[in-house]
Protein backbone atom coordinates (compact mmCIF):
# COMPACT_ATOMS: atom_id res chain seq x y z
CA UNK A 1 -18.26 15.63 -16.87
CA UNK A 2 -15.99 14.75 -19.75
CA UNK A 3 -12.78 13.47 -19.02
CA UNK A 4 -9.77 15.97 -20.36
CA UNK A 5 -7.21 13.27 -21.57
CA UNK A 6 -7.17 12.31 -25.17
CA UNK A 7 -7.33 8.79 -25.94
CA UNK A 8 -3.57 9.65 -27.81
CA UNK A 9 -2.30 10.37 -24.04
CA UNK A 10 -4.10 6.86 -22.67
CA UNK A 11 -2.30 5.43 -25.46
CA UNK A 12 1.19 6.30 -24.49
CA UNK A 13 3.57 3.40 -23.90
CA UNK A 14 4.95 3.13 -20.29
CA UNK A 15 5.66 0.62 -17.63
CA UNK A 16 6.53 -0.02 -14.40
CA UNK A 17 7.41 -2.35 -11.87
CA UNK A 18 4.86 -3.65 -9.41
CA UNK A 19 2.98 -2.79 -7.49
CA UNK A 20 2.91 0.04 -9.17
CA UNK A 21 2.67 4.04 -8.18
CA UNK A 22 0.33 6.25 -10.03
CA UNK A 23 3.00 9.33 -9.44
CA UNK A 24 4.53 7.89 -12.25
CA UNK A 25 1.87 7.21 -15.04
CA UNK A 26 1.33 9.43 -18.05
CA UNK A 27 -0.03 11.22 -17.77
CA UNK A 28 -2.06 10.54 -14.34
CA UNK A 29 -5.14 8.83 -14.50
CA UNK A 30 -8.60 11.01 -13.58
CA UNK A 31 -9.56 10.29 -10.14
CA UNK A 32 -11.79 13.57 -9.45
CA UNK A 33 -13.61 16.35 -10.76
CA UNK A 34 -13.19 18.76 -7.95
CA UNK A 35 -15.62 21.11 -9.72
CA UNK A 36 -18.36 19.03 -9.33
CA UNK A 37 -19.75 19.23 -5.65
CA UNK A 38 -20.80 17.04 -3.03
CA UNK A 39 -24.37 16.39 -1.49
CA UNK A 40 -23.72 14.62 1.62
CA UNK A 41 -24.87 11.26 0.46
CA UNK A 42 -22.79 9.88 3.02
CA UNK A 43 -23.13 12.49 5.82
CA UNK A 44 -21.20 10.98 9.21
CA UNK A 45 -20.89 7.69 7.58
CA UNK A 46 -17.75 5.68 8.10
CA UNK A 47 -15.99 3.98 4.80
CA UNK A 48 -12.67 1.46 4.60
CA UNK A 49 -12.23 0.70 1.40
CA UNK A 50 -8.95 -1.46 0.18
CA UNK A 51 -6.62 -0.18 -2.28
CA UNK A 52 -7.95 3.08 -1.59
CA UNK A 53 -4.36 4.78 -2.34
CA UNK A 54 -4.71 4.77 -6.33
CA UNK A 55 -6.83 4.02 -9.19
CA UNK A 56 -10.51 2.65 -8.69
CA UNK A 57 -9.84 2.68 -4.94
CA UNK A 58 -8.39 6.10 -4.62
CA UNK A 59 -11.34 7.80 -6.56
CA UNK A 60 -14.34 6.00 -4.42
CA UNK A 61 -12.53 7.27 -1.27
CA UNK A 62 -12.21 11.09 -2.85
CA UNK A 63 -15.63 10.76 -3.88
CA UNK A 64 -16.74 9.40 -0.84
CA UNK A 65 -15.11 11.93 1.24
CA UNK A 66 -16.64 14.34 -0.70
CA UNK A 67 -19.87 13.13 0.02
CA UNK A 68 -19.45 13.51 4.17
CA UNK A 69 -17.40 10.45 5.04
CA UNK A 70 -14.62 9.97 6.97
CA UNK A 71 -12.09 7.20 5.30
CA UNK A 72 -9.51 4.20 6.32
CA UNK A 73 -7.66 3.36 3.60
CA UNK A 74 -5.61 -0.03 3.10
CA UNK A 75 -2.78 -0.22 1.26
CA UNK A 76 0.33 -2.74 0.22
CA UNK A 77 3.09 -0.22 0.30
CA UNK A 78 2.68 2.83 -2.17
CA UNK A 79 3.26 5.59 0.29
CA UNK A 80 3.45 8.51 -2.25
CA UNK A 81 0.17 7.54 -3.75
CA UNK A 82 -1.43 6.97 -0.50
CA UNK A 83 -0.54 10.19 1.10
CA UNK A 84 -1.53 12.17 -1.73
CA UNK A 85 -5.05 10.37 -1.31
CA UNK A 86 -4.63 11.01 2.73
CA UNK A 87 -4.04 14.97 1.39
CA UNK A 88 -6.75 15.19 -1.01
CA UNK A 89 -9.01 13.68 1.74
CA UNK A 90 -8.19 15.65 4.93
CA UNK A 91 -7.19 19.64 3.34
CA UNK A 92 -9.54 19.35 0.39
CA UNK A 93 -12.86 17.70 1.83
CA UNK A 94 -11.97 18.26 5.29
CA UNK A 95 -12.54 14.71 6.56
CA UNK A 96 -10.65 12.12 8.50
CA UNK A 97 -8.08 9.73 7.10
CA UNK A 98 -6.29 6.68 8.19
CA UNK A 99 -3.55 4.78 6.35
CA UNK A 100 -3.17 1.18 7.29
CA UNK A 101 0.52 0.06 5.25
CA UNK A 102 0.42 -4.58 4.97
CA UNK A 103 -0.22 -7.09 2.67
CA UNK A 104 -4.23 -8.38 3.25
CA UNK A 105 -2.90 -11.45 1.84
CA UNK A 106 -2.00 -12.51 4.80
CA UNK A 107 -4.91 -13.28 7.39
CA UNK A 108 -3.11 -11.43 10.72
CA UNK A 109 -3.17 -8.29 8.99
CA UNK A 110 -6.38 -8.35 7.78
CA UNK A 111 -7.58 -8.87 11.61
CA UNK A 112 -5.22 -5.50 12.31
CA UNK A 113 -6.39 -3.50 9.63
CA UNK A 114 -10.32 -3.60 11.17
CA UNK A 115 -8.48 -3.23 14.71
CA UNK A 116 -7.21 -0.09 13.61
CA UNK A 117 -9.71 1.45 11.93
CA UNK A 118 -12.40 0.31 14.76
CA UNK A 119 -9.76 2.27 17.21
CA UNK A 120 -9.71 5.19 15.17
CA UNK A 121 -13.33 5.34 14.01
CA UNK A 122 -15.45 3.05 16.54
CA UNK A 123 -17.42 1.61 13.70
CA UNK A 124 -17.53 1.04 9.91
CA UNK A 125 -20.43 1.79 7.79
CA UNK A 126 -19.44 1.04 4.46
CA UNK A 127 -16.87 -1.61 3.49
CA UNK A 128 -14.91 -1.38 0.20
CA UNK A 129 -13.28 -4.77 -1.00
CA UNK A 130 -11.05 -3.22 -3.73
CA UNK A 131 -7.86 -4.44 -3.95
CA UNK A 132 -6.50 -6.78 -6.36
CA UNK A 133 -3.56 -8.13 -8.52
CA UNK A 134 -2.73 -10.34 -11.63
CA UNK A 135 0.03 -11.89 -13.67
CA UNK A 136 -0.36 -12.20 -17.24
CA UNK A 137 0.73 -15.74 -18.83
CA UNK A 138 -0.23 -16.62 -22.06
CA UNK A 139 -0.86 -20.38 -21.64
CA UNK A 140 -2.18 -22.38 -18.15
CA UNK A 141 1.10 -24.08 -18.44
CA UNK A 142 3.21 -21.06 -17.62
CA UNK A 143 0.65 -20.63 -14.70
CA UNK A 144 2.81 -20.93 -11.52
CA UNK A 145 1.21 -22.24 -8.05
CA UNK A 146 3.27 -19.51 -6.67
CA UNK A 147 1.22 -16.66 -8.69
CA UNK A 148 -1.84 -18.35 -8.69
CA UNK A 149 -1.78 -18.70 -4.65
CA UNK A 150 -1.15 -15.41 -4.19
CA UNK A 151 -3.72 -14.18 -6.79
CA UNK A 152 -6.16 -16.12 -5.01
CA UNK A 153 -5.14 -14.64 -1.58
CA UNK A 154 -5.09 -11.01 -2.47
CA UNK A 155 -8.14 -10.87 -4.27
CA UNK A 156 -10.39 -13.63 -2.79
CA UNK A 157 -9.22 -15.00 0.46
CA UNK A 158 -8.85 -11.30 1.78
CA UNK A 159 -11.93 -10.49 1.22
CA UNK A 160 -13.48 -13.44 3.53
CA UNK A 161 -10.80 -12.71 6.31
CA UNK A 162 -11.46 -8.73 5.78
CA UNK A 163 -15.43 -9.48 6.15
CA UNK A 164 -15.25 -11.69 8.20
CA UNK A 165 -13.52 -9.55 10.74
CA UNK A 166 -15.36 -6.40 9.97
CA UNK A 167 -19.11 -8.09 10.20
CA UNK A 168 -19.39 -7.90 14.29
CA UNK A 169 -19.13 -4.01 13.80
CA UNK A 170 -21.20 -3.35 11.13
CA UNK A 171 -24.73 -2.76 12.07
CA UNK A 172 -28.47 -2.61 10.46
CA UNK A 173 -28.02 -0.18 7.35
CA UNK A 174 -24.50 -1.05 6.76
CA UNK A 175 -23.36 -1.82 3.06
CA UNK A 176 -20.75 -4.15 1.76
CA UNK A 177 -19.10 -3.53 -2.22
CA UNK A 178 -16.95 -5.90 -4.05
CA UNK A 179 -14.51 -5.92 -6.81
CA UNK A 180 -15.14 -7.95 -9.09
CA UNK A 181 -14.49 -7.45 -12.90
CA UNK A 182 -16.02 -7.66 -16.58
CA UNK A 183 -13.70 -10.82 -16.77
CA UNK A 184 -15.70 -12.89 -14.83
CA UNK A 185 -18.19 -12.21 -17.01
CA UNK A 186 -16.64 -13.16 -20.34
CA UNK A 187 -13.31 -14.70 -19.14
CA UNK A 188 -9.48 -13.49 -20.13
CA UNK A 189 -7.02 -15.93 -21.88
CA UNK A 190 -4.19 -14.29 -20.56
CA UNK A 191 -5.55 -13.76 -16.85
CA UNK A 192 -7.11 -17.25 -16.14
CA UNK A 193 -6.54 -16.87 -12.64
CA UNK A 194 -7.09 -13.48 -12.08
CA UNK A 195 -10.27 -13.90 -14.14
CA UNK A 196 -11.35 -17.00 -11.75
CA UNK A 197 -10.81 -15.09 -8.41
CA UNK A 198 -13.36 -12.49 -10.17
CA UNK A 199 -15.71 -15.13 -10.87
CA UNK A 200 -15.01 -16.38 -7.31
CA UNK A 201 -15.90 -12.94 -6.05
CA UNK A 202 -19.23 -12.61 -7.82
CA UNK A 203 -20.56 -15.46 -6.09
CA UNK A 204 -19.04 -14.73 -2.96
CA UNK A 205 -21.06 -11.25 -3.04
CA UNK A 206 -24.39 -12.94 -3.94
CA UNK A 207 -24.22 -15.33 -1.13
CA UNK A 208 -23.29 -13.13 1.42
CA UNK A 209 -25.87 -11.15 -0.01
CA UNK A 210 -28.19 -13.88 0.74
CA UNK A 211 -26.61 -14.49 4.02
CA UNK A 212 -26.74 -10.80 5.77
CA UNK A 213 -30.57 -9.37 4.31
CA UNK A 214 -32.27 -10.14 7.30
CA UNK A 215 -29.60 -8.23 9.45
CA UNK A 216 -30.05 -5.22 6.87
CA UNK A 217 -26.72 -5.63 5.16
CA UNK A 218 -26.58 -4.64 1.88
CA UNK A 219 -23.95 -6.54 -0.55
CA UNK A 220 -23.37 -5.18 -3.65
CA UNK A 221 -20.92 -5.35 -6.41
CA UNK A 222 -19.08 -3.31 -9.27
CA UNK A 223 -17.47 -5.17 -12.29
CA UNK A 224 -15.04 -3.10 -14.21
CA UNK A 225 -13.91 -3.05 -17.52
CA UNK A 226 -10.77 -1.87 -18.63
CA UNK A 227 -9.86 1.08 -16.13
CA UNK A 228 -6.25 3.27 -16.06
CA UNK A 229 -4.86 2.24 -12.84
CA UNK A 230 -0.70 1.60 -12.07
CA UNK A 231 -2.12 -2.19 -11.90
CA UNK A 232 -2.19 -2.32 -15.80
CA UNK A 233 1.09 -0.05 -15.78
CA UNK A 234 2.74 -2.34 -13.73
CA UNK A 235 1.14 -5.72 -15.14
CA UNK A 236 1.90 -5.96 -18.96
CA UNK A 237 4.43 -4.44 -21.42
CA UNK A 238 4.29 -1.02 -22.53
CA UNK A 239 2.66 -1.78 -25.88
CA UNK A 240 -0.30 -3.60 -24.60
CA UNK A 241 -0.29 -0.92 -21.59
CA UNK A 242 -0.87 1.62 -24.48
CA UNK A 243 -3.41 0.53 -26.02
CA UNK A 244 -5.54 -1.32 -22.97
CA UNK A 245 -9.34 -0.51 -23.38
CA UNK A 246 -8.81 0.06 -27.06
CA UNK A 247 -11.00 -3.54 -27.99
CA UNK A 248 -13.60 -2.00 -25.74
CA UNK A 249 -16.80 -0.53 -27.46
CA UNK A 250 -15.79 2.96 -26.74
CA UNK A 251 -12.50 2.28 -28.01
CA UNK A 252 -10.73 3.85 -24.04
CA UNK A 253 -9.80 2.47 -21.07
CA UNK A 254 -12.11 4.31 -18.51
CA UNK A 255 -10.89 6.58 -15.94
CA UNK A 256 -11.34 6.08 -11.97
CA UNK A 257 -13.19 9.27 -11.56
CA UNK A 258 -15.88 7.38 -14.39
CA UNK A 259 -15.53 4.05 -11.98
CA UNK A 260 -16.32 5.69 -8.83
CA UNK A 261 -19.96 6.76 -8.60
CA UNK A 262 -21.08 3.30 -9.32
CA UNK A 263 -19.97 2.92 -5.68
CA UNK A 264 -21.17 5.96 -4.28
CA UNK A 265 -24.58 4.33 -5.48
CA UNK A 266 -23.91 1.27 -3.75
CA UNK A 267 -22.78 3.03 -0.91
CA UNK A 268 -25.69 5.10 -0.63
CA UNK A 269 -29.27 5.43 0.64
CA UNK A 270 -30.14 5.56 -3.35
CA UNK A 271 -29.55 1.78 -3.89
CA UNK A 272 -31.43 0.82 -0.95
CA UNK A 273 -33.69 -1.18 -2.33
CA UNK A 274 -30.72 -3.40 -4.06
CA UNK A 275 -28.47 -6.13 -2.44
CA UNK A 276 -27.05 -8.87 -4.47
CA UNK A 277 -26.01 -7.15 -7.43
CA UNK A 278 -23.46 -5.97 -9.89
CA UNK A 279 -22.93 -2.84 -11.88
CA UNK A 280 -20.71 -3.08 -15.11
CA UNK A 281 -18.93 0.23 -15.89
CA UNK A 282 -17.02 -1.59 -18.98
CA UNK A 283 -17.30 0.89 -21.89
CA UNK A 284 -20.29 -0.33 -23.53
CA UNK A 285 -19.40 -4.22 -23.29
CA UNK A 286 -22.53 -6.56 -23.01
CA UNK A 287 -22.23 -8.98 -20.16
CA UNK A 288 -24.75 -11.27 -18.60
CA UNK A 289 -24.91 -11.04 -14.79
C-alpha cells in the first residue's frame, strides 16, 4: 500500500531536541496501514522489541501485534509516543502491552527490563534489538569520547547485555533481529561512530548466528536506509532533516510502516529456513552484505 505523504511534506524543515517525540514531527511519520489485515503470523507469540515507542520500533510492534502477539516495549523516556503505541496495541489489536521507561545503556537496566517482561509474560519469543542514537560531527576530530562512549553503549553494548540476559528464556524456535543500518554497508562521513557500532552490529548478528543454530535460534538482521523517525528530527538541522533520503535512489526517506514487514519476516515461520542474515530496505541503494 502506497504511502499518503508527498515527498513535499517529508521535505518540510523541522527540528527538535533529543531524544526526540514523534507527536511533534510533520507531519507524522507512517507507522501502519490499519486497512490492511492481519494473518496471525505470530499467533500467541511473545515479542520485546527496543525502541518500540516510535519510528522503526513502533511500527514492528503495531505490526506485530497485529499479527497475534503480545508486546514489551523499551523505551528511554518518550512517554507520549510510547503510550500512544501502548493504545494502538491494546484497544486496536486487542493484545497485551508493557512499557519498560530506562536507559539500556546502562547494564542494570538492561537485566530489569527482561525481569519485567519475563514477570509479565513468562517467556519471550521474539527479541527486537532496535534502539539506537547518533551525533553528527563533520570531522573525527570533533568526535568526543563522551559521544562516542555512549554511541557505542546504546547501540552495541546493549544489545550483548539485552541478549545476553534474555537467552536463558528463549527456547528452540525463538528468533533474534538486529538493527543494524545501510551505513555499515557503505560508511557515513558525518556518523563515523554511529556508522561503526552498525558495522559492529552486523557481525555481532552473524556470530551469534553461528553461535545459537544448534539450539534453534534464529538471528537475523534488518539494515535500513534512510527512514522518518524523531531520531533524524532530533539529530541534524532542519535543512538536512528536510531533505534526508533525498540522495537515495527513490529520491524519499522511507516510512516505518515500509520498514516493518522486513521484521515480521524475520520474526516469522516464513524465514525459517534463514539465520545469519540481513535485509536492506534502503530505497533502491546497492549494498554488499
Amino acid at each position: 500500500m502506497p504511502t499518503t505523504i508527498t515527498k513535499k511534506q517529508i521535505r518540510k524543515p523541522q527540528k527538535q531536541q533529543r531524544p526526540g517525540s514523534e507527536q511533534k514531527m510533520q507531519p507524522k511519520p507512517v507507522f501502519d496501514y490499519p486497512q490492511q489485515k492481519g494473518s496471525n503470523k505470530l499467533h500467541n507469540k511473545v515479542a520485546l522489541i527496543t525502541g518500540g515507542d516510535s519510528g522503526i520500533g513502533k511500527a514492528a510492534a503495531i505490526l506485530f501485534a497485529k499479527e497475534g502477539a503480545d508486546i514489551a516495549i523499551s523505551y528511554l523516556s518518550e512517554k507520549k509516543d510510547a503510550g500512544e503505541t501502548k493504545k494502538i496495541i491494546e484497544q486496536q489489536y486487542h493484545k497485551k502491552c508493557l512499557l519498560v521507561a530506562g536507559d539500556i545503556a546502562k547494564e542494570k537496566h538492561c537485566k530489569e527490563l527482561i525481569k519485567k517482561t519475563i514477570a509479565a509474560f513468562g517467556r519471550i519469543d521474539i527479541l527486537v534489538n532496535n534502539a539506537g542514537l547518533h551525533f553528527e560531527n563533520k570531522s573525527l576530530e570533533k568526535i568526543s569520547t563522551r559521544e562516542m562512549i555512549k554511541t557505542f553503549e546504546t547501540n552495541v553494548f546493549s544489545m550483548f547485555w539485552i541478549t545476553k540476559a534474555c537467552l536463558p528464556h528463549m527456547k528452540k524456535g525463538s528468533c533474534i533481529i538486529n538493527s543494524a543500518s545501510v551505513t555499515a554497508y557503505r560508511g557515513s562521513p558525518s556518523l563515523m561512530d554511529y556508522a561503526a557500532t552498525k558495522g559492529a552490529i552486523v557481525s555481532f548478528t552473524r556470530s551469534l548466528s553461528a553461535n545459537l543454530i544448534k539450539k534453534g535460534i534464529r538471528v537475523n538482521g534488518v539494515a535500513p536506509g534512510p527512514v522518518r523517525t524523531p531520531l533524524i528530527a532530533s539529530s541534524f538541522k532542519s535543512k538536512k532533516v528536510a531533505q534526508h533520503g533525498s540522495n537515495a535512489p527513490m529520491e524519499r526517506a522511507g516510512q516505518p510502516v515500509e520498514i516493518a514487514p522486513c521484521y515480521l519476516f524475520l520474526a516469522c515461520s516464513d524465514s525459517g529456513y534463514i539465520s545469519g542474515q540481513f535485509l536492506h530496505p534502503n530505497g533502491g541503494e546497492i549494498v554488499n552484505g
